[in-house]
N, C-alpha and C. Protein backbone atom coordinates (compact mmCIF):
# COMPACT_ATOMS: atom_id res chain seq x y z
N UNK A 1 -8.94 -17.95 -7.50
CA UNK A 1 -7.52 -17.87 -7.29
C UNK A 1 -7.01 -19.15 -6.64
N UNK A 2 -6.14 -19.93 -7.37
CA UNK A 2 -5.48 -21.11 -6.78
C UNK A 2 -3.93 -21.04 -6.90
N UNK A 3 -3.12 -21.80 -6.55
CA UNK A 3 -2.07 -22.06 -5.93
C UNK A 3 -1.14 -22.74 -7.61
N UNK A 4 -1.60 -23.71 -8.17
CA UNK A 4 -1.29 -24.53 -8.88
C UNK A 4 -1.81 -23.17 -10.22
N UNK A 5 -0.87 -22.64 -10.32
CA UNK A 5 -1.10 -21.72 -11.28
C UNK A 5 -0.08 -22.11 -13.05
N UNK A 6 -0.15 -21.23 -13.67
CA UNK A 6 0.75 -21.92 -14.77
C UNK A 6 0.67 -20.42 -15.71
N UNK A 7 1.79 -20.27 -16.50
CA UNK A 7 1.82 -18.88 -17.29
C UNK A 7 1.25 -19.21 -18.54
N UNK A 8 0.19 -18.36 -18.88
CA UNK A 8 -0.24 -18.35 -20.08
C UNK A 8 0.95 -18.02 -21.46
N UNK A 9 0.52 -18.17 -22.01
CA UNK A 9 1.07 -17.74 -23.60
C UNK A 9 0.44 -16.51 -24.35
N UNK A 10 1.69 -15.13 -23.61
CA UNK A 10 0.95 -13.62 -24.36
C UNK A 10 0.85 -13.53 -25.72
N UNK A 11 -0.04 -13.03 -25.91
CA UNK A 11 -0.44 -12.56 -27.46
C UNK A 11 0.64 -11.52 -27.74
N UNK A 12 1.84 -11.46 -28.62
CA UNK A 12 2.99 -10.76 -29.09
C UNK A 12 2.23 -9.81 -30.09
N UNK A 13 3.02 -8.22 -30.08
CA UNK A 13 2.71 -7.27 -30.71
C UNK A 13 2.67 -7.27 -32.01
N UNK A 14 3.23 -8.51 -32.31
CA UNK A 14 3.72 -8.70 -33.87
C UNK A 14 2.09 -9.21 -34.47
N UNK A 15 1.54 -9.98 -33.42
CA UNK A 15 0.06 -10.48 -33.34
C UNK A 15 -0.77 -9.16 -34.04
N UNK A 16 -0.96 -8.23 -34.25
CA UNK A 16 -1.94 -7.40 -33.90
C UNK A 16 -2.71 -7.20 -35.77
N UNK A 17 -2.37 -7.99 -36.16
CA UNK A 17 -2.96 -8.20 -37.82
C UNK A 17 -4.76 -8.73 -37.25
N UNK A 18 -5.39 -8.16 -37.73
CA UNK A 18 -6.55 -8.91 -37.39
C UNK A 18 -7.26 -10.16 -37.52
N UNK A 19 -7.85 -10.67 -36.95
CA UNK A 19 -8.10 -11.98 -36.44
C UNK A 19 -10.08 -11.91 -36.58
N UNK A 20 -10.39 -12.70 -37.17
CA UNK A 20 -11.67 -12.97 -37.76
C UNK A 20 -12.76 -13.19 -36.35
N UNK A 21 -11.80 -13.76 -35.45
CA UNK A 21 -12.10 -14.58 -33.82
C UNK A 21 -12.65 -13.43 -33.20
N UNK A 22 -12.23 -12.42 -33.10
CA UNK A 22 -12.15 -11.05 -32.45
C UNK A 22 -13.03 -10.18 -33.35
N UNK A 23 -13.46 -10.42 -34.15
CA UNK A 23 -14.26 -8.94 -34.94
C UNK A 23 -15.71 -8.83 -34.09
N UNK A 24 -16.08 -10.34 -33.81
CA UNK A 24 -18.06 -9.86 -33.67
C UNK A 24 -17.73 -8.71 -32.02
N UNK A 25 -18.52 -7.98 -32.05
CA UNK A 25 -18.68 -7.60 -30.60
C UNK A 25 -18.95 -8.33 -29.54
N UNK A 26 -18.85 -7.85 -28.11
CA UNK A 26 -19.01 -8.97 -27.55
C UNK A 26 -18.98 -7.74 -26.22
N UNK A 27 -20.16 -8.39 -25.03
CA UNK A 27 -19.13 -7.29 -23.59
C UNK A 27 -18.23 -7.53 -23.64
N UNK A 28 -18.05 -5.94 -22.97
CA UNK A 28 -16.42 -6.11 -22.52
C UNK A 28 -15.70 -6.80 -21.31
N UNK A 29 -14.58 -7.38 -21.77
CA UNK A 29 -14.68 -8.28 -20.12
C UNK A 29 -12.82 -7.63 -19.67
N UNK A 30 -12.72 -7.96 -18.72
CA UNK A 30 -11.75 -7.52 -18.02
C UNK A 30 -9.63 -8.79 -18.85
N UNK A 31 -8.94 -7.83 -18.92
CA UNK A 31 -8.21 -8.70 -19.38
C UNK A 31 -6.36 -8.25 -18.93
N UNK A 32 -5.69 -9.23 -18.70
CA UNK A 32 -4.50 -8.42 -18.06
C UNK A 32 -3.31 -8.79 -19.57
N UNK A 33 -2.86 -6.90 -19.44
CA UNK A 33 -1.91 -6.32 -20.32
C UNK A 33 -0.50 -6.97 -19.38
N UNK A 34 0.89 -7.14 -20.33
CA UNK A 34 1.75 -7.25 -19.82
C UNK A 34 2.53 -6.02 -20.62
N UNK A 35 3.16 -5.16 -19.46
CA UNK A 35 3.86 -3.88 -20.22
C UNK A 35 5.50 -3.93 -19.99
N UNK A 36 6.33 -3.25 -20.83
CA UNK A 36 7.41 -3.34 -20.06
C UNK A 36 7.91 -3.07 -19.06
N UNK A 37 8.88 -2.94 -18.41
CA UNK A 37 9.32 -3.27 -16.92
C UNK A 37 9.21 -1.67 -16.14
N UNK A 38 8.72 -1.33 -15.38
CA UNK A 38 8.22 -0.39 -14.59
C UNK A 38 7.80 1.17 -15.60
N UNK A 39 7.06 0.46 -16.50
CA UNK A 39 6.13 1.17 -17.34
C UNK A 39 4.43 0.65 -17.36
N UNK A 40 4.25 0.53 -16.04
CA UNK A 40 3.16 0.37 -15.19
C UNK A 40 2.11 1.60 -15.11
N UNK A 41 2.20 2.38 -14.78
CA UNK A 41 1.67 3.70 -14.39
C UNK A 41 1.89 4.30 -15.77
N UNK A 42 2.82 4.87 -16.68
CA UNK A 42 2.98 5.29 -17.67
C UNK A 42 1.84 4.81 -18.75
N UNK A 43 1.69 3.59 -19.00
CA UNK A 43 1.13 2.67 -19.80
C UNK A 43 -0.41 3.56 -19.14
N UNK A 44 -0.89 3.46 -18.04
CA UNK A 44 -2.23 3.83 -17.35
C UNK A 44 -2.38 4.79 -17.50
N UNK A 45 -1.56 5.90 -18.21
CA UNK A 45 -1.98 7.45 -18.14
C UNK A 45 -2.43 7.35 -20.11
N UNK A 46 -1.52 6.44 -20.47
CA UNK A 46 -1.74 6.36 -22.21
C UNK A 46 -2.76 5.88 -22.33
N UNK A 47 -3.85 5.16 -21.52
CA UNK A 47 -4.70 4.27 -21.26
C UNK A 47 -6.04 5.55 -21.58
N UNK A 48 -5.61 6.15 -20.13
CA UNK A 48 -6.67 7.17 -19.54
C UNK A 48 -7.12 8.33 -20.88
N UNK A 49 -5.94 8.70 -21.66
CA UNK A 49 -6.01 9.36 -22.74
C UNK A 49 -6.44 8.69 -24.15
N UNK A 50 -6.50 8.08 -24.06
CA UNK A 50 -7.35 7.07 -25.07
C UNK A 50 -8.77 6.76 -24.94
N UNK A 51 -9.01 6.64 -23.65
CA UNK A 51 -10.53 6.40 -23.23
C UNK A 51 -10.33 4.94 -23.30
N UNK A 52 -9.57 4.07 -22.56
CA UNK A 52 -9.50 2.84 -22.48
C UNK A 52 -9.65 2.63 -21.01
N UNK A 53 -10.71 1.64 -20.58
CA UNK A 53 -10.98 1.29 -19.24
C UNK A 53 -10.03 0.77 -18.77
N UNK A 54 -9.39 1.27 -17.77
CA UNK A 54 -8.60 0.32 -16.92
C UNK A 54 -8.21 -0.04 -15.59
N UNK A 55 -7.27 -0.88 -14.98
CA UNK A 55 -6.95 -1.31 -13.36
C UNK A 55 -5.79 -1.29 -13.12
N UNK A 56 -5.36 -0.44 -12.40
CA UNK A 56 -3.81 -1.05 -12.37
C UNK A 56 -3.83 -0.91 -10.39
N UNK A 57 -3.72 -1.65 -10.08
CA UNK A 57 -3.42 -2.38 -8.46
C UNK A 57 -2.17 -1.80 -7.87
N UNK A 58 -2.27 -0.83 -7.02
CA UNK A 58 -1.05 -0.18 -6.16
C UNK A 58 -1.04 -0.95 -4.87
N UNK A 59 0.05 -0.25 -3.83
CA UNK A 59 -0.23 -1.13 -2.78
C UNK A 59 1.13 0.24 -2.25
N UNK A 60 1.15 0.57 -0.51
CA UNK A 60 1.82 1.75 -0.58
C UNK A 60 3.24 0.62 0.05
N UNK A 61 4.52 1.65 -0.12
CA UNK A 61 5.41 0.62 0.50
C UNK A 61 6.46 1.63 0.95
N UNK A 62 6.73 1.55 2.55
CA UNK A 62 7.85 2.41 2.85
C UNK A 62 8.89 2.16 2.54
N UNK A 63 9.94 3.40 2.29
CA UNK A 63 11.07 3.47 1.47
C UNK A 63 11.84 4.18 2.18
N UNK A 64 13.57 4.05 2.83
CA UNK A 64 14.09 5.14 3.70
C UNK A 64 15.42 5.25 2.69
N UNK A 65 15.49 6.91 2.08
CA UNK A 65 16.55 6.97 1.06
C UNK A 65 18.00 7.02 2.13
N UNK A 66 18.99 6.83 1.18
CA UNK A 66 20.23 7.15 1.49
C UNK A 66 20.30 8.34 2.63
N UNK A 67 19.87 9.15 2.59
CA UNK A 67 20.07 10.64 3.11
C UNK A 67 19.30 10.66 4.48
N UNK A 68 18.56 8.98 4.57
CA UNK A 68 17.54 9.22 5.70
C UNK A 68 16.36 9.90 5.98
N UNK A 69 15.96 10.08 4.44
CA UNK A 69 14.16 10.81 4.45
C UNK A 69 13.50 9.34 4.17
N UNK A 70 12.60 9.18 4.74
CA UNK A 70 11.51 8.39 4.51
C UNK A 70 10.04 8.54 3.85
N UNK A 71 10.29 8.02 2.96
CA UNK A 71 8.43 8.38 1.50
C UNK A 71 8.10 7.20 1.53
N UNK A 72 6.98 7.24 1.51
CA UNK A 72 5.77 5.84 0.88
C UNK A 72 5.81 6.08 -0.25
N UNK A 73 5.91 4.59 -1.05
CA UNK A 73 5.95 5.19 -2.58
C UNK A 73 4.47 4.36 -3.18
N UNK A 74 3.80 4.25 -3.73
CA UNK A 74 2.71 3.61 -4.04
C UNK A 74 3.44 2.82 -5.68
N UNK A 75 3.10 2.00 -5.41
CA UNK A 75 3.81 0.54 -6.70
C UNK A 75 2.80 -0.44 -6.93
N UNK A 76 2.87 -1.32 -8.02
CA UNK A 76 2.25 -1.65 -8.98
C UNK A 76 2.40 -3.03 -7.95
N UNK A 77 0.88 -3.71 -7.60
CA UNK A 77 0.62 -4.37 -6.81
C UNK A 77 1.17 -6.25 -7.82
N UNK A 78 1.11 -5.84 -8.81
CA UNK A 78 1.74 -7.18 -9.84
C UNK A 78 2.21 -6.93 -10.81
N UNK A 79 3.54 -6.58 -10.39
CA UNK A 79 4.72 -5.70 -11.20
C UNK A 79 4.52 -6.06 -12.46
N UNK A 80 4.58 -5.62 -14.00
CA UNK A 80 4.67 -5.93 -15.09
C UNK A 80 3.42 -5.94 -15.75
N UNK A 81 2.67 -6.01 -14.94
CA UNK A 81 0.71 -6.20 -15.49
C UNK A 81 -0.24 -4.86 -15.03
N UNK A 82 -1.04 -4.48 -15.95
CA UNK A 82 -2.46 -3.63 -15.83
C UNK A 82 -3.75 -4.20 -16.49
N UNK A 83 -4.66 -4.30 -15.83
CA UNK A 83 -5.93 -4.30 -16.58
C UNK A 83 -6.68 -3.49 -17.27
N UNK A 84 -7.21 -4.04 -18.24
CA UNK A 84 -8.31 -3.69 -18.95
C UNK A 84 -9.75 -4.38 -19.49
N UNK A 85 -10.45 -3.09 -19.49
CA UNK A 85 -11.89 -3.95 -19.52
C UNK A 85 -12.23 -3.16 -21.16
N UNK A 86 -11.69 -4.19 -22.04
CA UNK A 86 -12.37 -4.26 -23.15
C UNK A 86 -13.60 -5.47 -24.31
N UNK A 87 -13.42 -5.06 -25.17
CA UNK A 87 -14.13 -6.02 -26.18
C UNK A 87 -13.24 -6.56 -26.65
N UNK A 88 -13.33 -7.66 -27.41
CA UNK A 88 -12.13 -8.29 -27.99
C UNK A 88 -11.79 -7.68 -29.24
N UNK A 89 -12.57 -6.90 -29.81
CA UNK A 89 -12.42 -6.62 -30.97
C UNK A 89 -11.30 -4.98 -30.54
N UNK A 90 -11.30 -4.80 -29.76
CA UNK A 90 -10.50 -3.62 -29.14
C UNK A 90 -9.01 -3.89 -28.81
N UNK A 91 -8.58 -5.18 -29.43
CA UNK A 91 -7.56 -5.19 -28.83
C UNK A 91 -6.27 -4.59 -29.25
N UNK A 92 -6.64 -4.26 -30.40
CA UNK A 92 -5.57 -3.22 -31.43
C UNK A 92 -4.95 -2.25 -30.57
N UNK A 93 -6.32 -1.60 -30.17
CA UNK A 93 -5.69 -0.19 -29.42
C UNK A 93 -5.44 -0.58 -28.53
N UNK A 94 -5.76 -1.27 -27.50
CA UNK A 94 -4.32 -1.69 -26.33
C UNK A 94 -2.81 -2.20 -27.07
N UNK A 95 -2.68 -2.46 -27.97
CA UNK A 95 -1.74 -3.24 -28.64
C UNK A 95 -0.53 -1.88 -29.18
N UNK A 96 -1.52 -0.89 -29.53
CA UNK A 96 -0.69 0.50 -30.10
C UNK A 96 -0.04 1.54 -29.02
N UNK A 97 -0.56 1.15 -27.59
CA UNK A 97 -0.14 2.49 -26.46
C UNK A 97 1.18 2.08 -26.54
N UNK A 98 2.44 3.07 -26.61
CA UNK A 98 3.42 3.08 -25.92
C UNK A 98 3.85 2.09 -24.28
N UNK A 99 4.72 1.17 -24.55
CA UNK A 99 5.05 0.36 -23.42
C UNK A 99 4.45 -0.76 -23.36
N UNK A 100 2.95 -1.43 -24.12
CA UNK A 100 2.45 -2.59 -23.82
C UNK A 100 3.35 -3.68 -24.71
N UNK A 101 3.45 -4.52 -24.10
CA UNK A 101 3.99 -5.48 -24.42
C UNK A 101 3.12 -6.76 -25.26
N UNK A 102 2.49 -7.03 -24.82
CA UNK A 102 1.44 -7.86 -24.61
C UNK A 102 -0.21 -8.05 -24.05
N UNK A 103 -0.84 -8.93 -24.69
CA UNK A 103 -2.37 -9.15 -23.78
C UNK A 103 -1.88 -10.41 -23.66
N UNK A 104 -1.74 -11.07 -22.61
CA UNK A 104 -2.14 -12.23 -21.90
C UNK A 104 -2.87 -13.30 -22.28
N UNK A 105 -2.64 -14.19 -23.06
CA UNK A 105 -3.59 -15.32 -23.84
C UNK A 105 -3.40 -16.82 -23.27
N UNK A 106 -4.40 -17.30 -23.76
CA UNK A 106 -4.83 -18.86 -23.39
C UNK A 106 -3.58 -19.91 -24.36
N UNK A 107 -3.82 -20.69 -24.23
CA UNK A 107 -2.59 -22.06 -24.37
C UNK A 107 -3.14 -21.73 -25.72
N UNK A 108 -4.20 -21.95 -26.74
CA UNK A 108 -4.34 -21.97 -27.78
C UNK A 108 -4.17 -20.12 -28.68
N UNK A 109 -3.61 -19.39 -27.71
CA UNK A 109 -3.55 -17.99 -28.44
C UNK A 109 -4.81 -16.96 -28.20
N UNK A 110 -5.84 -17.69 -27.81
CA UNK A 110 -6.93 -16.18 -28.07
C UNK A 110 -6.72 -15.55 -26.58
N UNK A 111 -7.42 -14.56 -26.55
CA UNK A 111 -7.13 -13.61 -25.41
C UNK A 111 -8.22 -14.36 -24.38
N UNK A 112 -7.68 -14.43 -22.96
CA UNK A 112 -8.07 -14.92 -22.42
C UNK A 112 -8.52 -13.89 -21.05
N UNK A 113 -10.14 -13.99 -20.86
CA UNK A 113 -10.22 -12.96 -20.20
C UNK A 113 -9.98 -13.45 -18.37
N UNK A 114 -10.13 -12.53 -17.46
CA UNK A 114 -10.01 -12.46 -15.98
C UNK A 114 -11.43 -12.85 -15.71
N UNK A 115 -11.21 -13.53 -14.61
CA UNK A 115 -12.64 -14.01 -13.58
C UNK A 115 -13.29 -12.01 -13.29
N UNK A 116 -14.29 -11.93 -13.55
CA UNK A 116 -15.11 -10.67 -13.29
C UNK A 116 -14.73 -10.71 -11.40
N UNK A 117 -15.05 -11.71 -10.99
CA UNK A 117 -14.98 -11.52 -9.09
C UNK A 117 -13.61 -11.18 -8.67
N UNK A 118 -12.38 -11.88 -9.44
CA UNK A 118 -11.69 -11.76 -9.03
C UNK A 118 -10.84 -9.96 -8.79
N UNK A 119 -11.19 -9.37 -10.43
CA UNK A 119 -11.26 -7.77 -10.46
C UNK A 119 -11.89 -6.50 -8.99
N UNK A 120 -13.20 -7.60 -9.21
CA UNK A 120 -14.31 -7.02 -8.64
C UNK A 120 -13.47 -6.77 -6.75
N UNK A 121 -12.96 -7.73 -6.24
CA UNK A 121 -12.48 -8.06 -5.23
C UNK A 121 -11.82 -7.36 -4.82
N UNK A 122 -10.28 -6.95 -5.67
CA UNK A 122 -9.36 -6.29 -5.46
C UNK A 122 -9.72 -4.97 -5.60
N UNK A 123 -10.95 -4.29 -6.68
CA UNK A 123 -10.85 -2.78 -6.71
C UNK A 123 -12.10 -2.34 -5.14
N UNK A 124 -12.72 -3.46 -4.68
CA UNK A 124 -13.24 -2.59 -3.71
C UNK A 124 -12.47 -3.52 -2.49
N UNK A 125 -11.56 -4.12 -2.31
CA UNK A 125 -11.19 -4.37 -0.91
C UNK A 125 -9.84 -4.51 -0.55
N UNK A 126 -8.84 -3.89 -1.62
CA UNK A 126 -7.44 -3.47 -1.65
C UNK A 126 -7.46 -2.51 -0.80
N UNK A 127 -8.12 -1.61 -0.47
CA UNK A 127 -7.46 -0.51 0.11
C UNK A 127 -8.32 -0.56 1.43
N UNK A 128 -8.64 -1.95 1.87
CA UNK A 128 -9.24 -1.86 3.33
C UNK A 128 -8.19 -2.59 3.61
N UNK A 129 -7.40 -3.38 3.36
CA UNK A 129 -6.67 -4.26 3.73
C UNK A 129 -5.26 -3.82 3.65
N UNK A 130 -4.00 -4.65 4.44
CA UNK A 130 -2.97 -4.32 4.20
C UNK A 130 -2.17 -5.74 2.95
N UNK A 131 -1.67 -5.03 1.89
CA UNK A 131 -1.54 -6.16 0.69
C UNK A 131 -0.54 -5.84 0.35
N UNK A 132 0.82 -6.61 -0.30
CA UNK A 132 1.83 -6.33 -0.89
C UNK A 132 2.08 -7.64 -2.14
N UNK A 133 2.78 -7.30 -2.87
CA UNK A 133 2.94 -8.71 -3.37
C UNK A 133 4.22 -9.55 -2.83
N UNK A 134 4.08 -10.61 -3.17
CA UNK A 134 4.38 -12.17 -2.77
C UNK A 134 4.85 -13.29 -3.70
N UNK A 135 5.88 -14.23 -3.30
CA UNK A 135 6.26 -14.86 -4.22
C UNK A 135 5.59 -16.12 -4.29
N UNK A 136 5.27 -16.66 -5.78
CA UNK A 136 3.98 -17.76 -6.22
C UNK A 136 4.56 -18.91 -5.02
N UNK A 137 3.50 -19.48 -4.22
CA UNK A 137 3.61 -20.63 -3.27
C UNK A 137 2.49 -21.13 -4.30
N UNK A 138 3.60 -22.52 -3.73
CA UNK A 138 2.79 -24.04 -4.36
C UNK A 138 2.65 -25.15 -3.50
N UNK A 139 3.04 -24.57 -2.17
CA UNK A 139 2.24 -25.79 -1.15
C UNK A 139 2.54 -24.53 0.53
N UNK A 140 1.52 -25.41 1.22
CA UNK A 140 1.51 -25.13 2.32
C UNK A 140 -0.03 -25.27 2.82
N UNK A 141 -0.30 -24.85 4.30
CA UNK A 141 -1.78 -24.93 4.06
C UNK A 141 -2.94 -24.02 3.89
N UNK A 142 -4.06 -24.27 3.19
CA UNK A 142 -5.16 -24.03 2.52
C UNK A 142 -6.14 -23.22 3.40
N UNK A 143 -6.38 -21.96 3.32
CA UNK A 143 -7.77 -21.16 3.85
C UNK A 143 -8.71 -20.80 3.02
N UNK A 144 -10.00 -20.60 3.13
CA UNK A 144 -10.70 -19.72 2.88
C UNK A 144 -10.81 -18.22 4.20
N UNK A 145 -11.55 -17.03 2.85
CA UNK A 145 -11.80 -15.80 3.85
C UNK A 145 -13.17 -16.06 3.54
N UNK A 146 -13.65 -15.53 5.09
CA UNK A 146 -15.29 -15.88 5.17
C UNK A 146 -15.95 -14.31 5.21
N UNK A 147 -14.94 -13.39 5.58
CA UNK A 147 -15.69 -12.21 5.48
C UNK A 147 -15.41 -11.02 4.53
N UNK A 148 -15.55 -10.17 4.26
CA UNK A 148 -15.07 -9.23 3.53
C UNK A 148 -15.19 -9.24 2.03
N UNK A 149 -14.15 -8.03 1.42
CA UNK A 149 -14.55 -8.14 -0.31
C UNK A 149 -14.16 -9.16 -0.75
N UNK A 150 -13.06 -9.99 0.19
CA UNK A 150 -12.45 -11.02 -0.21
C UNK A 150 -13.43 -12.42 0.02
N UNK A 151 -14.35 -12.06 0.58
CA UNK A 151 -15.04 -13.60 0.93
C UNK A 151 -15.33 -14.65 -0.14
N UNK A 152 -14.73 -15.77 -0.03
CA UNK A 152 -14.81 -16.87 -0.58
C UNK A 152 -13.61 -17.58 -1.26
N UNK A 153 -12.86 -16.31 -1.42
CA UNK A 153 -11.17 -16.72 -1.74
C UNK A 153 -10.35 -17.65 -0.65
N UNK A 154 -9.72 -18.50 -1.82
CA UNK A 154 -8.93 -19.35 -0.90
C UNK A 154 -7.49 -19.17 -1.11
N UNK A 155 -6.13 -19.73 -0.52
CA UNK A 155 -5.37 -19.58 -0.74
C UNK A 155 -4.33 -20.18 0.49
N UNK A 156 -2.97 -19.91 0.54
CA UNK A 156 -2.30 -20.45 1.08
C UNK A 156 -1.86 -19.37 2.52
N UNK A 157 -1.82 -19.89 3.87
CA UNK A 157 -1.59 -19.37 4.72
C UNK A 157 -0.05 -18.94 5.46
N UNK A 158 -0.04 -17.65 5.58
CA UNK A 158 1.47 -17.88 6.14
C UNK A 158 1.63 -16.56 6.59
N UNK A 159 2.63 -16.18 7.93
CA UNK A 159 2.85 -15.78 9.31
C UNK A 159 3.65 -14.89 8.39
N UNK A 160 4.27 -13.12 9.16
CA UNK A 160 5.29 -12.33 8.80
C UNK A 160 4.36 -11.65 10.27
N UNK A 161 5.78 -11.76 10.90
CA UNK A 161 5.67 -11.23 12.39
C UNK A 161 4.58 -11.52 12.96
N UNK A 162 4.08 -10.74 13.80
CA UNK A 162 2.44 -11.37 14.36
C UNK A 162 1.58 -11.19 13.58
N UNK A 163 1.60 -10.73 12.24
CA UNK A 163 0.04 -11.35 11.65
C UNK A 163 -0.05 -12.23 10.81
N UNK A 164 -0.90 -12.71 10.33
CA UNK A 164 -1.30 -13.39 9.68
C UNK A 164 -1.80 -13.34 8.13
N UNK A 165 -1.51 -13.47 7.00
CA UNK A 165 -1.11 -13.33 5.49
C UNK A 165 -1.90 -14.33 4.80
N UNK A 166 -3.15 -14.27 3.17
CA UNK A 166 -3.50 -15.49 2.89
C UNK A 166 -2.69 -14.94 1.50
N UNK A 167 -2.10 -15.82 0.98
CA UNK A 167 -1.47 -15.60 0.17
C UNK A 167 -2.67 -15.97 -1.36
N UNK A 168 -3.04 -15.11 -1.83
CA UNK A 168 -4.10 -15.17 -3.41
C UNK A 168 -3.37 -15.25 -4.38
N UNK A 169 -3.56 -15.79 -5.05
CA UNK A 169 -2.74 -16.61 -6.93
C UNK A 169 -3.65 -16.21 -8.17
N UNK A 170 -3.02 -15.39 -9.02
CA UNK A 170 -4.00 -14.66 -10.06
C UNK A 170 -3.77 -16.02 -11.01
N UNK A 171 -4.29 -16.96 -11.31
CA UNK A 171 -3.66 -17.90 -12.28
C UNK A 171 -2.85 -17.32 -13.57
N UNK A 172 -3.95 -16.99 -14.12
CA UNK A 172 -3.48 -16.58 -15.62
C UNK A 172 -2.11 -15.84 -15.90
N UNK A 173 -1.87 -14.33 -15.08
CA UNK A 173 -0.64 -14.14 -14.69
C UNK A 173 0.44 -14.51 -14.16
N UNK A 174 0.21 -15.71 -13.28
CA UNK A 174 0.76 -15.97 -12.47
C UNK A 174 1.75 -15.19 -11.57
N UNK A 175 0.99 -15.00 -11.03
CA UNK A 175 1.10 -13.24 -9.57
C UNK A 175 0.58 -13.65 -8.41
N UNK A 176 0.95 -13.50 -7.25
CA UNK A 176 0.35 -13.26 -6.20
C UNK A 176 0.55 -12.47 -5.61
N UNK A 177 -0.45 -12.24 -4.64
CA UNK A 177 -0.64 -11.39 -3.31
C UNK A 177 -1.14 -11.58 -2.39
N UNK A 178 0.18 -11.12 -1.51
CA UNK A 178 -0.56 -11.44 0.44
C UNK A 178 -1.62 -10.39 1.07
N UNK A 179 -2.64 -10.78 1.34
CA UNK A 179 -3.38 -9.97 1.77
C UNK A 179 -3.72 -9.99 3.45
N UNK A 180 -3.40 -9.25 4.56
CA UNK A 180 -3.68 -9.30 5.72
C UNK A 180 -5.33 -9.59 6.27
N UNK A 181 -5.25 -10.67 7.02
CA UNK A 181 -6.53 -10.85 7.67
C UNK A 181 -6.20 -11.41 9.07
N UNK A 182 -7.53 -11.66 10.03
CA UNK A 182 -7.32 -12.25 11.13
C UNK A 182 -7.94 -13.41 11.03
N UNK A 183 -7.29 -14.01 12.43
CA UNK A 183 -7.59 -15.20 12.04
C UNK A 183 -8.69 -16.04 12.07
N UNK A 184 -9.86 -14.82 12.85
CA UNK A 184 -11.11 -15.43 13.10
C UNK A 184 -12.38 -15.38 11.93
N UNK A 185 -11.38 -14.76 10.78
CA UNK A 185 -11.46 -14.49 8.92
C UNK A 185 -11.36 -15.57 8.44
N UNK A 186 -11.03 -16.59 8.89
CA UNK A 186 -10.68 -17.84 8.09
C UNK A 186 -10.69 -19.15 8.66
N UNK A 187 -11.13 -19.78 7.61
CA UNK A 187 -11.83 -21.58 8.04
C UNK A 187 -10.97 -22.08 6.98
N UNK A 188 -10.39 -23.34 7.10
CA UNK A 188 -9.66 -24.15 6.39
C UNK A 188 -10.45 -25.05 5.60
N UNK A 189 -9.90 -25.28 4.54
CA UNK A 189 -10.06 -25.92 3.24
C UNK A 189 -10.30 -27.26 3.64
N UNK A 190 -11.20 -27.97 2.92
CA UNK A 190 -11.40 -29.47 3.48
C UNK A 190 -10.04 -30.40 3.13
N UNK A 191 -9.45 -30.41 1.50
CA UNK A 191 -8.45 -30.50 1.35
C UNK A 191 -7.05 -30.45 1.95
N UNK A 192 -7.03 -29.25 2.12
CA UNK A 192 -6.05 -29.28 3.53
C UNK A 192 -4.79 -28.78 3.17
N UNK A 193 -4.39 -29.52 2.60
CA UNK A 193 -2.93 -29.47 1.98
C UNK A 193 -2.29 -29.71 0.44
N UNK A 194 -1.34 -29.07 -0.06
CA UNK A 194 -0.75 -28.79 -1.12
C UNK A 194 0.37 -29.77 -1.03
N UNK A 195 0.44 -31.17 -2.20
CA UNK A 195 1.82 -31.23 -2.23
C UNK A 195 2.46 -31.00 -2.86
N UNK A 196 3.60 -31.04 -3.47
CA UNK A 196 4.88 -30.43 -4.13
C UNK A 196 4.51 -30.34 -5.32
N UNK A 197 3.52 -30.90 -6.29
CA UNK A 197 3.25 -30.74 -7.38
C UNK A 197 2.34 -29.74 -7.29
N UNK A 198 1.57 -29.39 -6.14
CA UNK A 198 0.83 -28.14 -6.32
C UNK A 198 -0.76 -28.40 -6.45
N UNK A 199 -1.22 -30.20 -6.36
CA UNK A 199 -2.17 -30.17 -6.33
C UNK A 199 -2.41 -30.47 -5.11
N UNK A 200 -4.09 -30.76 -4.86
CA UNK A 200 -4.36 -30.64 -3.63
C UNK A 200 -5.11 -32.59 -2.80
N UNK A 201 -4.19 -32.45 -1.46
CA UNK A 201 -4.33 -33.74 -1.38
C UNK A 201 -5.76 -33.85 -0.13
N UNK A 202 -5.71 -34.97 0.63
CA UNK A 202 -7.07 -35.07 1.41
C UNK A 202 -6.06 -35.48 2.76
């Protein structure tokens, strides 16, 4: 997860004619769906009924209605996106559920899959942590986390009241999320610093 992120080019539904690239089998690797707009959860139940592996990242967030009742509502930790762990040759049937929009592809069009760690990270150490999402930063300064599911992730540092926030960058989506840590969690980047273009200086 880095900072200097950039939006891929989704594979459009109109795409879904088959592709010679995609037939051999292959593991399945993890890959992020773009669905329409708070057809997040919906999309994950069409998923579940299909027998299609998938991730979709909540995060809880208090809410106080008009009337003055207060609910936690649990929401889609990178609004617009769910994962899936398919084959490439599978991509039809993600392509046919109700609400998907898109699979997420590389500059040249093929489907481009997710870092396995990066998955791996969020489904076992989201819900030890306090995480919300965050808007993409492209400079500031540079941590690593040294402990936890998160260990080895780097990212950009930054304060909301007294704690302390590393802000993580999904590239491919281009999404982030602040994830709460302390500060004795984190050693700084040799690099150091981000400048305005987003790369990293000395």
């Amino acid at each position: 997860m880095s900072e200097n992120a950039y939006r891929q080019r989704p594979l459009d539904v109109s795409e879904r004619a088959s592709d010679c690239r995609f037939d051999s089998p292959v593991v399945p690797k993890w890959f992020a769906v773009f669905t329409s707009p708070r057809h997040e959860k919906r999309v994950g139940h069409h998923f579940s009924l299909r027998d299609i592996e998938h991730y979709l990242p909540l995060y809880r967030s208090p809410r106080k209605w008009r009337n003055g009742l207060k609910v936690v509502l649990d929401l889609p930790l990178f609004p617009g996106y769910i994962f899936v762990r398919i084959k490439r040759a599978e991509r039809v049937r993600v392509l046919e559920v109700p609400g998907v929009l898109a699979v997420v592809g590389g500059p040249a069009g093929e489907m481009a899959p997710l870092p396995e760690a990066e998955i791996d990270a969020l489904r076992s150490g989201l819900h030890l942590r306090l995480a919300e999402p965050h808007p993409l930063l492209t400079v500031g300064q540079r941590a690593r986390i040294r402990s936890g599911a998160f260990a080895g992730f780097e990212g950009v540092v930054v304060r909301k009241k007294n704690s302390l926030r590393v802000v993580l960058t999904m590239d491919l989506i281009m999404q982030s999320v602040a994830v709460e840590v302390d500060g004795e969690e984190l050693e700084p980047v040799v690099s150091g610093v981000l400048n305005s273009s987003g790369s990293c200086t000395s």
